[in-house]
PDB file of N, CA and C in Angstrom:
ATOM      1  N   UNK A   1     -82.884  13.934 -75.785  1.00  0.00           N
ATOM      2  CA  UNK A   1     -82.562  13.549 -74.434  1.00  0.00           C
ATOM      3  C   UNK A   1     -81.383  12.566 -74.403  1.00  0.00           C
ATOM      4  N   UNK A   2     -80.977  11.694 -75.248  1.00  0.00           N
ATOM      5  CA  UNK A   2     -79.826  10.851 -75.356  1.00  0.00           C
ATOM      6  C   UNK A   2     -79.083  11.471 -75.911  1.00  0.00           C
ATOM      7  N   UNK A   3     -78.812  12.054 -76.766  1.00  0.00           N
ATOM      8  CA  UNK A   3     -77.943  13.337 -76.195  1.00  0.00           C
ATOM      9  C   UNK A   3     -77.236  13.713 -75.729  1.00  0.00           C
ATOM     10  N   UNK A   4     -77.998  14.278 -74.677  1.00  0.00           N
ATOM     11  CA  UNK A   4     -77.657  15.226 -73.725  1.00  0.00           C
ATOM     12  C   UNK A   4     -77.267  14.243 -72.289  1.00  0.00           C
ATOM     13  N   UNK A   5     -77.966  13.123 -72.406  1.00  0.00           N
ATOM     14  CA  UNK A   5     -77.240  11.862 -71.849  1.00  0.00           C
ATOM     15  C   UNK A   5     -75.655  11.764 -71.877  1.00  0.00           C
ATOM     16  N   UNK A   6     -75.359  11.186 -73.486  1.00  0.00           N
ATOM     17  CA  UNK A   6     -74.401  11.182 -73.575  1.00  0.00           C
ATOM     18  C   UNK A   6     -73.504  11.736 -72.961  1.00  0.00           C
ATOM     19  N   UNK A   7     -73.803  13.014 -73.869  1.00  0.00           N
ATOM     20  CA  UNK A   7     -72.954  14.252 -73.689  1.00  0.00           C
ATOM     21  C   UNK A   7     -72.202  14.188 -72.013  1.00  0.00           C
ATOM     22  N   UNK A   8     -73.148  14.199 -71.030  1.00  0.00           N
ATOM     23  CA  UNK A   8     -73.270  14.158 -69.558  1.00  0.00           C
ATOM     24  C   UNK A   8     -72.128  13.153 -69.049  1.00  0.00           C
ATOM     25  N   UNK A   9     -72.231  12.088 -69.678  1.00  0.00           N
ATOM     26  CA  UNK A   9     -72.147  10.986 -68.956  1.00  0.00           C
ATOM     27  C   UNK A   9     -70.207  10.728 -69.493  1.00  0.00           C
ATOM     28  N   UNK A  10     -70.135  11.303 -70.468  1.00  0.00           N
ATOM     29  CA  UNK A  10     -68.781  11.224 -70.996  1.00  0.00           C
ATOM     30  C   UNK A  10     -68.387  12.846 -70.489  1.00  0.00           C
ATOM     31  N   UNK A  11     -68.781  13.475 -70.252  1.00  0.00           N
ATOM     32  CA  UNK A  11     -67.942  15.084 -69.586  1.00  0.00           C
ATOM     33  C   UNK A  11     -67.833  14.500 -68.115  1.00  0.00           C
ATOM     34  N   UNK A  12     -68.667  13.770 -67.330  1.00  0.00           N
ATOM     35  CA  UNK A  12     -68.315  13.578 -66.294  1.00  0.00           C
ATOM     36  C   UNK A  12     -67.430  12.441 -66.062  1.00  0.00           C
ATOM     37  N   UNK A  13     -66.940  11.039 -66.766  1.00  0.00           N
ATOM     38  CA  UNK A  13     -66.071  10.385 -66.737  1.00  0.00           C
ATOM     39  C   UNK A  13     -65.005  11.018 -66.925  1.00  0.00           C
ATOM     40  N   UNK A  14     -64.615  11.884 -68.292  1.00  0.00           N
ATOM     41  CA  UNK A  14     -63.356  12.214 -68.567  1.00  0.00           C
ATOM     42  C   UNK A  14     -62.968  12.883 -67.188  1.00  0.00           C
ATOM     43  N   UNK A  15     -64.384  13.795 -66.816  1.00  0.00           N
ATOM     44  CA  UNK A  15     -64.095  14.792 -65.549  1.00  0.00           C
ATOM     45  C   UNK A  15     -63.095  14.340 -64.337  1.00  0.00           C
ATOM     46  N   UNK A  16     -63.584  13.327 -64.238  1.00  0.00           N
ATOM     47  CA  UNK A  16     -62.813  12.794 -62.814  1.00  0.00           C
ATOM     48  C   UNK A  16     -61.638  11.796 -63.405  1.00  0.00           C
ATOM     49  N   UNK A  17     -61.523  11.317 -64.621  1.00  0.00           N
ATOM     50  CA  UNK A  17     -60.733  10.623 -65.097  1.00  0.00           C
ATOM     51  C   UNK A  17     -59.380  11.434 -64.673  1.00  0.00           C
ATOM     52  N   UNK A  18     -59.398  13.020 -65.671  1.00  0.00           N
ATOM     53  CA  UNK A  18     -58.598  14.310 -65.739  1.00  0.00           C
ATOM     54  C   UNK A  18     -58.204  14.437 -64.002  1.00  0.00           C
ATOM     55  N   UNK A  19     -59.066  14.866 -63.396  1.00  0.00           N
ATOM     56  CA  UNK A  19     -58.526  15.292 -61.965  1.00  0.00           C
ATOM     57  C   UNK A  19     -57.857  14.399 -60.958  1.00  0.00           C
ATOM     58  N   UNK A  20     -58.063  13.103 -61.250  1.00  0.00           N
ATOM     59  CA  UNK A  20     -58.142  11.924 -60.895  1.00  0.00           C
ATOM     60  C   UNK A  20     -55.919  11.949 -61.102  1.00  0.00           C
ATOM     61  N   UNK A  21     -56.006  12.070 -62.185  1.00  0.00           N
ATOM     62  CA  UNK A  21     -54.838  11.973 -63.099  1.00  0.00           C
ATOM     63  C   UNK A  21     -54.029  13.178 -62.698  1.00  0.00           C
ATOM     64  N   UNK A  22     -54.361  14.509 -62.885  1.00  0.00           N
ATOM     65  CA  UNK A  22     -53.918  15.746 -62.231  1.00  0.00           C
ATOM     66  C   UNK A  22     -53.506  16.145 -60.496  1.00  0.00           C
ATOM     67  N   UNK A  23     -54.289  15.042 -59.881  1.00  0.00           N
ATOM     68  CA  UNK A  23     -54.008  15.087 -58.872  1.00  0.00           C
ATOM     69  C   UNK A  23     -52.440  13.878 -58.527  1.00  0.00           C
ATOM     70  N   UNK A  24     -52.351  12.699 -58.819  1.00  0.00           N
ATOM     71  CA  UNK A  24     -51.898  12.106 -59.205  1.00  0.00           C
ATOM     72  C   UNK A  24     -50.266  12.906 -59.154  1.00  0.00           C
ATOM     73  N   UNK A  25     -50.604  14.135 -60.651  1.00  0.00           N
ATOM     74  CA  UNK A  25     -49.379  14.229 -60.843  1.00  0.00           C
ATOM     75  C   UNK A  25     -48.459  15.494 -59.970  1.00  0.00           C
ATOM     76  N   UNK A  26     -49.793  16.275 -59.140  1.00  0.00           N
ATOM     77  CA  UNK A  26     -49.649  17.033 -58.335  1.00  0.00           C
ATOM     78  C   UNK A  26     -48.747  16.594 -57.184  1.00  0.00           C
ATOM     79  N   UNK A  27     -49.330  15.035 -56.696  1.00  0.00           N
ATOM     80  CA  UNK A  27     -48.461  15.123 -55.643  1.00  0.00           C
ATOM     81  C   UNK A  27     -47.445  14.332 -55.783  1.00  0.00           C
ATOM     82  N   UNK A  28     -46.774  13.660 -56.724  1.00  0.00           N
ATOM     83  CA  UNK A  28     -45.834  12.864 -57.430  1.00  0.00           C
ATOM     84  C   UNK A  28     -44.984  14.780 -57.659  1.00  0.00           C
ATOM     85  N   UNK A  29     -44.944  15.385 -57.986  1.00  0.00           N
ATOM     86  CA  UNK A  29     -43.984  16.728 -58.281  1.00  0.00           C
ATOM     87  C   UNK A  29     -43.995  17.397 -56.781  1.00  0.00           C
ATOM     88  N   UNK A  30     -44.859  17.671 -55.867  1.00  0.00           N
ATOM     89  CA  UNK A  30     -44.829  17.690 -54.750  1.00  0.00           C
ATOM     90  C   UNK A  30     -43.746  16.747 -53.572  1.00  0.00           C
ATOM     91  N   UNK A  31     -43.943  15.152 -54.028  1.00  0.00           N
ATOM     92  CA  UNK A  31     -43.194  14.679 -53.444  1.00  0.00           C
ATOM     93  C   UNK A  31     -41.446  14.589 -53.676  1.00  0.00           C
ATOM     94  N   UNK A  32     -41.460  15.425 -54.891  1.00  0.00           N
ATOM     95  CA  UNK A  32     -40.084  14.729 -55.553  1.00  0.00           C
ATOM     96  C   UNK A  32     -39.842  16.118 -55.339  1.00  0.00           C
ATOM     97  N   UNK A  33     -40.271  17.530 -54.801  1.00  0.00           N
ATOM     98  CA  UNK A  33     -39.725  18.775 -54.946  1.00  0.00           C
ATOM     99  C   UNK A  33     -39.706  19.559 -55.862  1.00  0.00           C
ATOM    100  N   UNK A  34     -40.302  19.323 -56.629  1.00  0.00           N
ATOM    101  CA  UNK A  34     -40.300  19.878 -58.097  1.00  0.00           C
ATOM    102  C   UNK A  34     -41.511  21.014 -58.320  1.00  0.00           C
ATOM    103  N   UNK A  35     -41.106  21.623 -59.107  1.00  0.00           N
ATOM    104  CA  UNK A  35     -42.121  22.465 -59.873  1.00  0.00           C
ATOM    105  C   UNK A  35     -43.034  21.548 -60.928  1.00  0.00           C
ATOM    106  N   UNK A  36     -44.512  21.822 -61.426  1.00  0.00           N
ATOM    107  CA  UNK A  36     -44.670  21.357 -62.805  1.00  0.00           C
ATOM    108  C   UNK A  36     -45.740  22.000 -63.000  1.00  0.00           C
ATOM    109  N   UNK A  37     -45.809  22.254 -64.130  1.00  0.00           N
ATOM    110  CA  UNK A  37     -46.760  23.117 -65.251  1.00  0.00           C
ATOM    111  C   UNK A  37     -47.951  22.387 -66.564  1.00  0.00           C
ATOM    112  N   UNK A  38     -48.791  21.803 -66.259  1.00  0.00           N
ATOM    113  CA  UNK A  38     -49.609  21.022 -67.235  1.00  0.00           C
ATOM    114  C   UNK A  38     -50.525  22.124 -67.825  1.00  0.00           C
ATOM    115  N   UNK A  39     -50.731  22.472 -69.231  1.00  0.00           N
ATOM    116  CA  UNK A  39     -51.620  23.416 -69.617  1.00  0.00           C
ATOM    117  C   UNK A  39     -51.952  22.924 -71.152  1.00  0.00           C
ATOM    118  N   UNK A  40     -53.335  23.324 -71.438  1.00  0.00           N
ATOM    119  CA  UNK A  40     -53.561  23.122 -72.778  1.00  0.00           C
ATOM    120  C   UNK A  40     -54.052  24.460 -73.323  1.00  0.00           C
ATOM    121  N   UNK A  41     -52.336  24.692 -73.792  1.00  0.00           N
ATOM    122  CA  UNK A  41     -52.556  26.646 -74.733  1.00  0.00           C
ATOM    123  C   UNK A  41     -52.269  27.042 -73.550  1.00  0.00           C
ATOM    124  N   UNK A  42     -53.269  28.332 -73.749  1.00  0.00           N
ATOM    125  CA  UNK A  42     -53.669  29.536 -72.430  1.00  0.00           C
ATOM    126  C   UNK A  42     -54.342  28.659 -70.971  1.00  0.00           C
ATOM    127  N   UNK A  43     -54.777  27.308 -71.205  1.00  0.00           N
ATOM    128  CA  UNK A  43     -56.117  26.795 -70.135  1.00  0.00           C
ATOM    129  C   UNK A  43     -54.892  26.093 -69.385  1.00  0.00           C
ATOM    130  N   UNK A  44     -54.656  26.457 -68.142  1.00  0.00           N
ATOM    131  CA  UNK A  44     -53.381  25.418 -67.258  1.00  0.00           C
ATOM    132  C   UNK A  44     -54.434  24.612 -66.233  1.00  0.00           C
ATOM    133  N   UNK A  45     -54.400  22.846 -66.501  1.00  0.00           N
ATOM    134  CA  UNK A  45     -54.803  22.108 -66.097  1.00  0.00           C
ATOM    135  C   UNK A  45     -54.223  22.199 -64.414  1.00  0.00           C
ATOM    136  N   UNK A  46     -53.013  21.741 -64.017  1.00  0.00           N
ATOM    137  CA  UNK A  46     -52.265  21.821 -62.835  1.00  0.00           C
ATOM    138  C   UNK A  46     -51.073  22.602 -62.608  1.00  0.00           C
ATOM    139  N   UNK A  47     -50.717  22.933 -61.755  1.00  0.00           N
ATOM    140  CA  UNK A  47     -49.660  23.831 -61.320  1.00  0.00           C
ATOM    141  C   UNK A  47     -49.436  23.534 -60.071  1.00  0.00           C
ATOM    142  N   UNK A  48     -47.850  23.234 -60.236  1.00  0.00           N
ATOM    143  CA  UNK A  48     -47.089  23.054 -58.668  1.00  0.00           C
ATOM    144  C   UNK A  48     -45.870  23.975 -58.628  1.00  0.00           C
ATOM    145  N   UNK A  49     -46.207  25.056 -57.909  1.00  0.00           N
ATOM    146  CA  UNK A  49     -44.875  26.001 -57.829  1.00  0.00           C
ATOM    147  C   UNK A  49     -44.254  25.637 -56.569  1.00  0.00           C
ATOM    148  N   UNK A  50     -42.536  25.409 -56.587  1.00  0.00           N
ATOM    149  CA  UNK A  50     -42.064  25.429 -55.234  1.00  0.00           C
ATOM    150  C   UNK A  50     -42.016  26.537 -54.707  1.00  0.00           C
ATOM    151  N   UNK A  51     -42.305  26.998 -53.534  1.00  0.00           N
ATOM    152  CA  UNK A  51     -41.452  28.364 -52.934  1.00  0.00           C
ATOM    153  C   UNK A  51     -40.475  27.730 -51.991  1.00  0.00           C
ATOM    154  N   UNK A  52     -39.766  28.795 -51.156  1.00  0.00           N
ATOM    155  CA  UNK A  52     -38.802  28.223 -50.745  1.00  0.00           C
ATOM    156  C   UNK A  52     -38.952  26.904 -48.886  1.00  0.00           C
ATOM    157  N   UNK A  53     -40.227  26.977 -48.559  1.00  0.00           N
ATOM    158  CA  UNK A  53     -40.776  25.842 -47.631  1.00  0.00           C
ATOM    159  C   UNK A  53     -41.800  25.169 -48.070  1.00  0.00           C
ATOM    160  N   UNK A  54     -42.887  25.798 -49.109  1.00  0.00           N
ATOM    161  CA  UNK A  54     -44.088  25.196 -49.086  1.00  0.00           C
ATOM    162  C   UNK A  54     -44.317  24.955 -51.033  1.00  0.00           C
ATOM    163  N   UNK A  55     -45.405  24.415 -51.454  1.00  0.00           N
ATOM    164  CA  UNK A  55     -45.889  24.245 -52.741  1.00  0.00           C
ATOM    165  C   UNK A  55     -47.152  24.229 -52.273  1.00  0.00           C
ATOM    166  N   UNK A  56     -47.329  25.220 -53.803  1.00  0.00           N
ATOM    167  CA  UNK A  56     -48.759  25.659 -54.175  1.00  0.00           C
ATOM    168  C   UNK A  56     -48.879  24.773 -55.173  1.00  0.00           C
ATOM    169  N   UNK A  57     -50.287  24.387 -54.810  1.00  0.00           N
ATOM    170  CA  UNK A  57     -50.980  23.649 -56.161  1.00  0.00           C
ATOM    171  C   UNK A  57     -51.919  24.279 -56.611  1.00  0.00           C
ATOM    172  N   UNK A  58     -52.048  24.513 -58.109  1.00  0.00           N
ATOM    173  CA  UNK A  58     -53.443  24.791 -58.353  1.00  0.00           C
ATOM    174  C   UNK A  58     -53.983  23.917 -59.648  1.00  0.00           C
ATOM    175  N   UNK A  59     -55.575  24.027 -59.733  1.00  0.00           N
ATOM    176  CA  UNK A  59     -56.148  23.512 -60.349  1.00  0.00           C
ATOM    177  C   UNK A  59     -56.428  24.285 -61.437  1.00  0.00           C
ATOM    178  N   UNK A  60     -56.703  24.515 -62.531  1.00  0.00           N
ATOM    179  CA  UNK A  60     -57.384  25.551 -62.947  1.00  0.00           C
ATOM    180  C   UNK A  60     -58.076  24.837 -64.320  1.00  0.00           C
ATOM    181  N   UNK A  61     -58.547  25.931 -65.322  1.00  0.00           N
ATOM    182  CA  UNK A  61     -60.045  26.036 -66.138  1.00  0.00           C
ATOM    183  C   UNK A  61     -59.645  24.862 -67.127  1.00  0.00           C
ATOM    184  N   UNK A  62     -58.527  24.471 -67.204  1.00  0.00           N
ATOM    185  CA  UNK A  62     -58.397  23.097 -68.237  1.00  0.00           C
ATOM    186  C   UNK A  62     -58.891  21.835 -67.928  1.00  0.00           C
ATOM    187  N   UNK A  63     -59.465  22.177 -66.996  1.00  0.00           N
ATOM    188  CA  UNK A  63     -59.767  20.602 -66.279  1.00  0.00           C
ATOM    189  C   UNK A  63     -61.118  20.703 -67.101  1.00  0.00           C
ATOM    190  N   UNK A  64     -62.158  21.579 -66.587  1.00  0.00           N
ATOM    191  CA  UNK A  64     -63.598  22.033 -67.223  1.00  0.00           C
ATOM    192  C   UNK A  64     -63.076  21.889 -69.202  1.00  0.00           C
ATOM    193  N   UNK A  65     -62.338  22.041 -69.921  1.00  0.00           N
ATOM    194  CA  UNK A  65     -61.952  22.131 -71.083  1.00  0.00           C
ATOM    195  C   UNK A  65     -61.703  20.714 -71.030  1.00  0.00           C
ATOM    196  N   UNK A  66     -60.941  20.074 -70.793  1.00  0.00           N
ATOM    197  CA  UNK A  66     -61.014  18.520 -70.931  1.00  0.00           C
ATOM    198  C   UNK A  66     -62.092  17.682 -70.556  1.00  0.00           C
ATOM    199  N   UNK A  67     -62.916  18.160 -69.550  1.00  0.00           N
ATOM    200  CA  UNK A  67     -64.276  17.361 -69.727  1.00  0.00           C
ATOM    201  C   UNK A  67     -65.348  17.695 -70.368  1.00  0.00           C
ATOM    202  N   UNK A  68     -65.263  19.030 -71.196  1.00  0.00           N
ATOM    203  CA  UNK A  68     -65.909  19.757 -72.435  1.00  0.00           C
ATOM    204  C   UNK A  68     -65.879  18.798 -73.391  1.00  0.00           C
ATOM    205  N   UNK A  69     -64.005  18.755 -73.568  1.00  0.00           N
ATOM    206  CA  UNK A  69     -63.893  17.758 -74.919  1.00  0.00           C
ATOM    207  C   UNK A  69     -64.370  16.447 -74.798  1.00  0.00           C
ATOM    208  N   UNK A  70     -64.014  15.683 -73.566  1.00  0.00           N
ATOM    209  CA  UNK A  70     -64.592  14.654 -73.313  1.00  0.00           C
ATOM    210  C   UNK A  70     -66.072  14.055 -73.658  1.00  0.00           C
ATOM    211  N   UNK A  71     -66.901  15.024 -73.268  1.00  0.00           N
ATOM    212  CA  UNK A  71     -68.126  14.953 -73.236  1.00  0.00           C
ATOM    213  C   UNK A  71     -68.634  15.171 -74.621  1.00  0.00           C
ATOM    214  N   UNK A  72     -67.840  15.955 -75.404  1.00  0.00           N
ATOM    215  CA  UNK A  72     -68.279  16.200 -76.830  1.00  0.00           C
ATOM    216  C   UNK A  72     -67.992  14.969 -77.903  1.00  0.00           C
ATOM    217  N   UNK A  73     -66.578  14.405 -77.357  1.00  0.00           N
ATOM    218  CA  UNK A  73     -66.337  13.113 -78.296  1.00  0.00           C
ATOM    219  C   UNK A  73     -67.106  11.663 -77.936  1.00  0.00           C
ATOM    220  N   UNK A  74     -67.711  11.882 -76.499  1.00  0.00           N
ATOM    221  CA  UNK A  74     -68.290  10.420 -76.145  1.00  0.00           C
ATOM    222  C   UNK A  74     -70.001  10.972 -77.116  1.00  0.00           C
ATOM    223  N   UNK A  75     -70.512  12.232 -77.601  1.00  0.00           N
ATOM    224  CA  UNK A  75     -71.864  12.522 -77.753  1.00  0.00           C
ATOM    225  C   UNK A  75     -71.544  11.620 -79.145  1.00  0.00           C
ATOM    226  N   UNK A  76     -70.328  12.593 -80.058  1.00  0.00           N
ATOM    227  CA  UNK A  76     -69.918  11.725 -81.077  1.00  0.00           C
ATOM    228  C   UNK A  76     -70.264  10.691 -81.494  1.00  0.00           C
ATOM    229  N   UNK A  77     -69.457   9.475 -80.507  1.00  0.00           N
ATOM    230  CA  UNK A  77     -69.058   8.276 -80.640  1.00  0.00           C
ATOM    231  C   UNK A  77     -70.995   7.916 -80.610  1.00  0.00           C
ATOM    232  N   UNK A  78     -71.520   8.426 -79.721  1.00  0.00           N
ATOM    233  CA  UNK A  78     -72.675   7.627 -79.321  1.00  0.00           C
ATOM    234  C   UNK A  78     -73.985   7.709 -80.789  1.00  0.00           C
ATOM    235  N   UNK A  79     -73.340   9.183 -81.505  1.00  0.00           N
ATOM    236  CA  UNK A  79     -74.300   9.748 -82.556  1.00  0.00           C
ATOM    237  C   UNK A  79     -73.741   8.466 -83.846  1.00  0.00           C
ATOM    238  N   UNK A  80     -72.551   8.245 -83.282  1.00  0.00           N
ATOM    239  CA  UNK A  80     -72.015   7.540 -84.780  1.00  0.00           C
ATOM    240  C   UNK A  80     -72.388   5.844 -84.788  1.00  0.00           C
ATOM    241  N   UNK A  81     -72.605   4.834 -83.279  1.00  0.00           N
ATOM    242  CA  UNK A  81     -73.212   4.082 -83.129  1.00  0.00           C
ATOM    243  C   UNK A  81     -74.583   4.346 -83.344  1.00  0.00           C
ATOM    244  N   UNK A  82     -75.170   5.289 -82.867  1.00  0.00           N
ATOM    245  CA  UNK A  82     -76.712   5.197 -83.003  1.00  0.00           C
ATOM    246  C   UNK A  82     -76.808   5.127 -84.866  1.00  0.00           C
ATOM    247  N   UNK A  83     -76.295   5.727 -85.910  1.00  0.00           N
ATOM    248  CA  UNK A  83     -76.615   5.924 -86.859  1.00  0.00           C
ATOM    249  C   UNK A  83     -76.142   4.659 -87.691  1.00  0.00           C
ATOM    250  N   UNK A  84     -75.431   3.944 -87.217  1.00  0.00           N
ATOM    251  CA  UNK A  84     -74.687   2.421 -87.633  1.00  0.00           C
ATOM    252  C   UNK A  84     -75.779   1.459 -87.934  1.00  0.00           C
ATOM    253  N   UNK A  85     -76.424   1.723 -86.641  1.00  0.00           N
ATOM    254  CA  UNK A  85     -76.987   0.466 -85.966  1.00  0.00           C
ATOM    255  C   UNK A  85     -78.846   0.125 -86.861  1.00  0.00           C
ATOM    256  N   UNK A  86     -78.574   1.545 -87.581  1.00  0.00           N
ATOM    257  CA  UNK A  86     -79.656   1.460 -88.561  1.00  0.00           C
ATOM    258  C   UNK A  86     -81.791   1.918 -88.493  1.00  0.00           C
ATOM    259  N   UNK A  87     -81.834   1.444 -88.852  1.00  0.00           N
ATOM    260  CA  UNK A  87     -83.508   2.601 -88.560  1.00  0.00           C
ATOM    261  C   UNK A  87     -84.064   1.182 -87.330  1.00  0.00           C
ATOM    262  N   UNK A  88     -83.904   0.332 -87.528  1.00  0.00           N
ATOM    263  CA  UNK A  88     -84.283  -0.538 -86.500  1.00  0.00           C
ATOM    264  C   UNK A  88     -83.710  -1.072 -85.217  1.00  0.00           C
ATOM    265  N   UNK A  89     -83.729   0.279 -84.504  1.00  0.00           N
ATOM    266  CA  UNK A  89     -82.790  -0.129 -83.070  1.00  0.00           C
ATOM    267  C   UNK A  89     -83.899  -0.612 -82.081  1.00  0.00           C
ATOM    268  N   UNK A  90     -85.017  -0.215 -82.373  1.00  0.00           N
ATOM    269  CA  UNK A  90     -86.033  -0.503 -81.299  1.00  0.00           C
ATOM    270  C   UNK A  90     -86.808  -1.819 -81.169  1.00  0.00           C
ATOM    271  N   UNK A  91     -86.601  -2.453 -82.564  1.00  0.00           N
ATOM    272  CA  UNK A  91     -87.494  -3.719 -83.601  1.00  0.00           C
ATOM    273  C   UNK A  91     -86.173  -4.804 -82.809  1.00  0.00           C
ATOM    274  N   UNK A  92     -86.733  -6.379 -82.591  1.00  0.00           N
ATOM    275  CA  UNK A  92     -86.182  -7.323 -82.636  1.00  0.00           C
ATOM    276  C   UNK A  92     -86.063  -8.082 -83.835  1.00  0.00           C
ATOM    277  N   UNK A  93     -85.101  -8.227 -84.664  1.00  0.00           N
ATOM    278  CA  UNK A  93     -85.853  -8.954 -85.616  1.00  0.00           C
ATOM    279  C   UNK A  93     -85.036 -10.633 -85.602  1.00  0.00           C
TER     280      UNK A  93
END
């Protein structure tokens, strides 16, 4: 169950950290007229295409992939403190 805590609790920080940030850069390329393309590989985080009056933004499946990874390195971090901290995490001594 801590865990899966973890796991949770760091996919959903990075989650909004990422969109938080993506949005950010959405309308910063929006405001300046620009096109921009954020992708990790094949997975495109944001997309701002100009056409010739309007911009499209989109969101897409890299966002879910960055709070995948997110969530996998905070389970990490939490597996690698828990195992530090020794057989007596529960004991005061």
């Amino acid at each position: 169950m801590r865990d899966l805590k973890a796991f949770a609790l760091g996919a959903v920080a990075v989650a909004v950290l990422a969109y938080t940030i993506a949005a950010a850069l959405a309308v910063t390329a929006q405001a300046a007229g620009r096109s921009l393309d954020v992708a990790l590989g094949p997975f495109v985080v944001v997309s701002v295409a100009r056409e010739t009056t309007t911009a499209v933004t989109t969101f897409g499946s890299g966002l879910f992939l960055v709070a995948l990874l997110g969530g996998i390195a905070n389970l990490a971090a939490a597996q690698l403190i828990r195992h530090r901290s020794g057989r007596h995490r529960d004991r005061v001594e």
